[in-house]
C-alpha atoms as a PDB file:
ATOM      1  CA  UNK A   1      77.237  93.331 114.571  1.00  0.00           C
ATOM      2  CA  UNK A   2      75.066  95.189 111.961  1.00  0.00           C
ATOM      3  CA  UNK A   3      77.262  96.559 109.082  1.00  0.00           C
ATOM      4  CA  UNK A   4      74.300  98.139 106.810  1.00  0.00           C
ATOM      5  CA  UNK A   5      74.850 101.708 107.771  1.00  0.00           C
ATOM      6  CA  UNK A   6      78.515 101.056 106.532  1.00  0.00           C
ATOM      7  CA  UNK A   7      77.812 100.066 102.932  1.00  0.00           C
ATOM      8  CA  UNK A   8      77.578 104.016 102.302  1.00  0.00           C
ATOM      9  CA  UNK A   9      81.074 104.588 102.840  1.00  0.00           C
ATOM     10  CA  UNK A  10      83.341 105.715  99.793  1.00  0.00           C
ATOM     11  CA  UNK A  11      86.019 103.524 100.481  1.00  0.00           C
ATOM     12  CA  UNK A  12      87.217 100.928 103.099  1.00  0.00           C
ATOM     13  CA  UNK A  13      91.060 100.358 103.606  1.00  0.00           C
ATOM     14  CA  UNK A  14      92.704  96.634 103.174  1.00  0.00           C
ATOM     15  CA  UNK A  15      95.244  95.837 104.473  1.00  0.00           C
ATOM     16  CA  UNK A  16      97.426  92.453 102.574  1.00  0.00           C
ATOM     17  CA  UNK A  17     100.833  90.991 104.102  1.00  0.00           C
ATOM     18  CA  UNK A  18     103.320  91.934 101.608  1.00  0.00           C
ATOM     19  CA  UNK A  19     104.614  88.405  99.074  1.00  0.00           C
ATOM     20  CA  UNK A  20     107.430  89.204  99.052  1.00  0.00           C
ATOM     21  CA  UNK A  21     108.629  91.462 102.105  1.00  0.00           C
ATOM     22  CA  UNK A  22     105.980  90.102 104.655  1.00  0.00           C
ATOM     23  CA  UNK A  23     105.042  93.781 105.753  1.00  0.00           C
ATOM     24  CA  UNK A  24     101.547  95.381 105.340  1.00  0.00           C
ATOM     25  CA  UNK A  25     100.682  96.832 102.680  1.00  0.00           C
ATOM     26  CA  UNK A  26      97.435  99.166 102.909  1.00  0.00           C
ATOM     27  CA  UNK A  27      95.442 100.332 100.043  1.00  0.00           C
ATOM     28  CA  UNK A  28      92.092 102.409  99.693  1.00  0.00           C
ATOM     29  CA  UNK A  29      89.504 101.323  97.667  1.00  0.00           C
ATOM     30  CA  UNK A  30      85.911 100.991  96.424  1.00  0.00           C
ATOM     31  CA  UNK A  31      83.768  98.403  97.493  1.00  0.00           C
ATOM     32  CA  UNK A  32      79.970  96.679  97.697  1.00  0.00           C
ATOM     33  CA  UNK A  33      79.191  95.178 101.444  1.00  0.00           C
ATOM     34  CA  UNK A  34      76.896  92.020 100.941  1.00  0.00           C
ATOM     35  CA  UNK A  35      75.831  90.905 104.217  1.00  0.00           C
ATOM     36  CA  UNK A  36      79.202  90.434 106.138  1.00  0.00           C
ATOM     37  CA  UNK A  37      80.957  90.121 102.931  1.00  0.00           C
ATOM     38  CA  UNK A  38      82.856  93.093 100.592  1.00  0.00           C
ATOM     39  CA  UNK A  39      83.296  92.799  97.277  1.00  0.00           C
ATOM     40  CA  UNK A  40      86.382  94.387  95.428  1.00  0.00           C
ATOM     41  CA  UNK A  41      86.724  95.010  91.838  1.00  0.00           C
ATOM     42  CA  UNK A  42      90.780  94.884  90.697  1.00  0.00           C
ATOM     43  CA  UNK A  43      91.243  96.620  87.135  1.00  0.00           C
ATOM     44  CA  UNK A  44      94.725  95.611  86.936  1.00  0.00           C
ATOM     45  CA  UNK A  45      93.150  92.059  87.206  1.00  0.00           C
ATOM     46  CA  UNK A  46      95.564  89.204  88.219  1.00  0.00           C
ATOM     47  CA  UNK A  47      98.876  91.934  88.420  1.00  0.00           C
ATOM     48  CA  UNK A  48      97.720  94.062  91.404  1.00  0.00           C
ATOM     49  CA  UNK A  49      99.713  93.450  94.405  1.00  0.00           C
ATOM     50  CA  UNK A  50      96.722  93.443  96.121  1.00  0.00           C
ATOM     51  CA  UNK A  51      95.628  90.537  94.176  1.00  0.00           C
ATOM     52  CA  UNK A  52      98.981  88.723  94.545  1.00  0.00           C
ATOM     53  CA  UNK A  53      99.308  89.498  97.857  1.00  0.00           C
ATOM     54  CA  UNK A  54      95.563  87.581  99.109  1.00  0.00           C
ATOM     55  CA  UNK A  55      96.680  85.009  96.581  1.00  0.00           C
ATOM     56  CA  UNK A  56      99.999  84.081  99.292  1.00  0.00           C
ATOM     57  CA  UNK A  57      98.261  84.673 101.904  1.00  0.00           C
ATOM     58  CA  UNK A  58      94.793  85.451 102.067  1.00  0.00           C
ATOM     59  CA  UNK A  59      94.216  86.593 105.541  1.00  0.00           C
ATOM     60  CA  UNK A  60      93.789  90.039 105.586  1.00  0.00           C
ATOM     61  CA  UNK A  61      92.568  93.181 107.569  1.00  0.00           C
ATOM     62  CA  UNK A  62      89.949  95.382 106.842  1.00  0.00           C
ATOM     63  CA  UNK A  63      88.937  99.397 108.177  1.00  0.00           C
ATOM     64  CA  UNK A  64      85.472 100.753 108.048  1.00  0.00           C
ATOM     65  CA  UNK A  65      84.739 104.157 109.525  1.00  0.00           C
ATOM     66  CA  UNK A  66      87.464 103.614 112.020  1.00  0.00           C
ATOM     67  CA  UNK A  67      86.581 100.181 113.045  1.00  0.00           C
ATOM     68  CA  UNK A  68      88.987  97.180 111.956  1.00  0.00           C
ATOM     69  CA  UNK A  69      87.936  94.095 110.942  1.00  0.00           C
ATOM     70  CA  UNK A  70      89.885  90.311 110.266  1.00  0.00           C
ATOM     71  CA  UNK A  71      89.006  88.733 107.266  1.00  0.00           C
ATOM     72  CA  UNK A  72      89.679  86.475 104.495  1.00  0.00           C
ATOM     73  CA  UNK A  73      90.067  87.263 100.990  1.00  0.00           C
ATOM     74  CA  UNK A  74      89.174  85.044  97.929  1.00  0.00           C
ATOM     75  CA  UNK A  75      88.702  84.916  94.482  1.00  0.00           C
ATOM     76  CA  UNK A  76      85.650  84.748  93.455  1.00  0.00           C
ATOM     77  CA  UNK A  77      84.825  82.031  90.912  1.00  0.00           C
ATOM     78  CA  UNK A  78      84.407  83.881  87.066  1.00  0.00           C
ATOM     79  CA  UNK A  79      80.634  83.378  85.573  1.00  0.00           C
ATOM     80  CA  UNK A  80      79.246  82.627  88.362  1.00  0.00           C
ATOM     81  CA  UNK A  81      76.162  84.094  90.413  1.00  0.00           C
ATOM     82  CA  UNK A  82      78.538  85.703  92.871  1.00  0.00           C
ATOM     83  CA  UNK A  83      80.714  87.509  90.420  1.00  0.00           C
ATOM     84  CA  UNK A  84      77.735  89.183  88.462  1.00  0.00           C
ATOM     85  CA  UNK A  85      75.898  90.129  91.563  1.00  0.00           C
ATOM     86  CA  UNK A  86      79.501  91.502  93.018  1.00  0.00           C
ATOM     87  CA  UNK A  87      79.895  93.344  89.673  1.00  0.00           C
ATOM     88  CA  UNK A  88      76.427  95.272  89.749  1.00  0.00           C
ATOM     89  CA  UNK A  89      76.437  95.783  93.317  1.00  0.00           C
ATOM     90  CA  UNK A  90      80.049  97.784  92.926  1.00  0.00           C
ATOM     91  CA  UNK A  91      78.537  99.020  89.586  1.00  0.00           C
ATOM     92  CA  UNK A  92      75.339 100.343  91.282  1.00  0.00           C
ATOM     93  CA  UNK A  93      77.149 102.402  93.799  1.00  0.00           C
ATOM     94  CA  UNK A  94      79.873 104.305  92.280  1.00  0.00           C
ATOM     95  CA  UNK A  95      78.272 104.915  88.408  1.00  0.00           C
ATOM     96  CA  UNK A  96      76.113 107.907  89.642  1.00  0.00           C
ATOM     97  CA  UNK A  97      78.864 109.659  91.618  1.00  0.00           C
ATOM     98  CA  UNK A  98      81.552 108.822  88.472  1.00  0.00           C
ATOM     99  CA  UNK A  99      81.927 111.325  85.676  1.00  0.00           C
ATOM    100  CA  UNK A 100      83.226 108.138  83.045  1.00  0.00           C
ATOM    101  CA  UNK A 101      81.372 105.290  82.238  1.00  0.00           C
ATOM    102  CA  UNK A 102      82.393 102.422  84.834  1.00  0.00           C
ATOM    103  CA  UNK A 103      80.790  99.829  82.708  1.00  0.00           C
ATOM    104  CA  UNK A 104      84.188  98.071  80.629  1.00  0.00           C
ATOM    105  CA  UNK A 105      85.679  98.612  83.979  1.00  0.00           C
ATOM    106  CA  UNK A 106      82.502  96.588  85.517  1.00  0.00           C
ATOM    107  CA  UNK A 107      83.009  93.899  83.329  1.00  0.00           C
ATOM    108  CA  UNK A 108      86.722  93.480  83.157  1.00  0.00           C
ATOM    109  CA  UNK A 109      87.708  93.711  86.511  1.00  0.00           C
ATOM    110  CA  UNK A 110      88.328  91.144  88.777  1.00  0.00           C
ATOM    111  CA  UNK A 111      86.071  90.343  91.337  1.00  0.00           C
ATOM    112  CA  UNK A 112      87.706  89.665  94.830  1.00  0.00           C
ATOM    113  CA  UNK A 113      85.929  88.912  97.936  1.00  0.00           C
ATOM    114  CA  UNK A 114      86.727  90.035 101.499  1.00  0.00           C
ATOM    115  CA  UNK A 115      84.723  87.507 104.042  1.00  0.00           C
ATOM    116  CA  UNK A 116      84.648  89.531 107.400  1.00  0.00           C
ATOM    117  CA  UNK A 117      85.011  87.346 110.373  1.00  0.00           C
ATOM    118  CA  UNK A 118      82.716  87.188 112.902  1.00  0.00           C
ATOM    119  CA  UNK A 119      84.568  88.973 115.448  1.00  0.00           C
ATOM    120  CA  UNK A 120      86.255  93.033 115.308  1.00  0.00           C
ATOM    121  CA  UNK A 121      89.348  92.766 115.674  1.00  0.00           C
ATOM    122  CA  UNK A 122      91.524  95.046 117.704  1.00  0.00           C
ATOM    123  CA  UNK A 123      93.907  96.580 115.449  1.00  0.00           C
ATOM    124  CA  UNK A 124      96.038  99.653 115.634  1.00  0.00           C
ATOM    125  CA  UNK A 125      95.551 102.069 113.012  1.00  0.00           C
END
């Protein structure tokens, strides 16, 4: 499945299996699409519940445009090739739409990745 012509989106909707309560917990948020991968930047770092949430259990679901997605979430390793190109890629796309400067933001955040699985899933919405 080709996912280029969904990069453009504003936002894409994750959805995490609650810690604590084991429900689903939906958020909306920016993101970068590399190849079948999206990249998330968390500026409440390690205490989003987002964040905690993948950390329990990191099988998640994802909605582009409509269409969901299973995936996996993961940390991605600090320093490392992957978190700068995650970082500028994020960067790139919202800085020229954003009234602020996103660049502390860039570099503070926590990078998480979203590894979309092979297949659509069939979710309802």
């Amino acid at each position: 499945m080709d996912l280029e012509g969904l990069a453009g989106l504003d936002y894409c909707y994750l959805v995490t299996t609650g810690r604590k309560t084991g429900q689903p917990r939906e958020i909306e948020i920016w993101f970068g699409l590399q190849g079948r991968t999206l990249y998330l930047l968390s500026g409440g770092g390690e205490r989003s519940h987002w964040v905690r949430n993948i950390a329990a259990d990191p099988a998640v679901r994802v909605r582009l445009d409509g269409r969901w997605f299973a995936a996996t979430g993961r940390r991605v390793a600090p320093g490392m090739p992957e978190d700068r190109a995650a970082r500028d890629l994020v960067f790139a796309k919202y800085q020229a739409g954003y009234s602020g400067d996103l660049t502390d933001w860039r570099e503070r955040a926590l990078v998480m990745a979203i590894d979309l699985r092979d297949d659509e899933a069939e979710f309802a919405s």
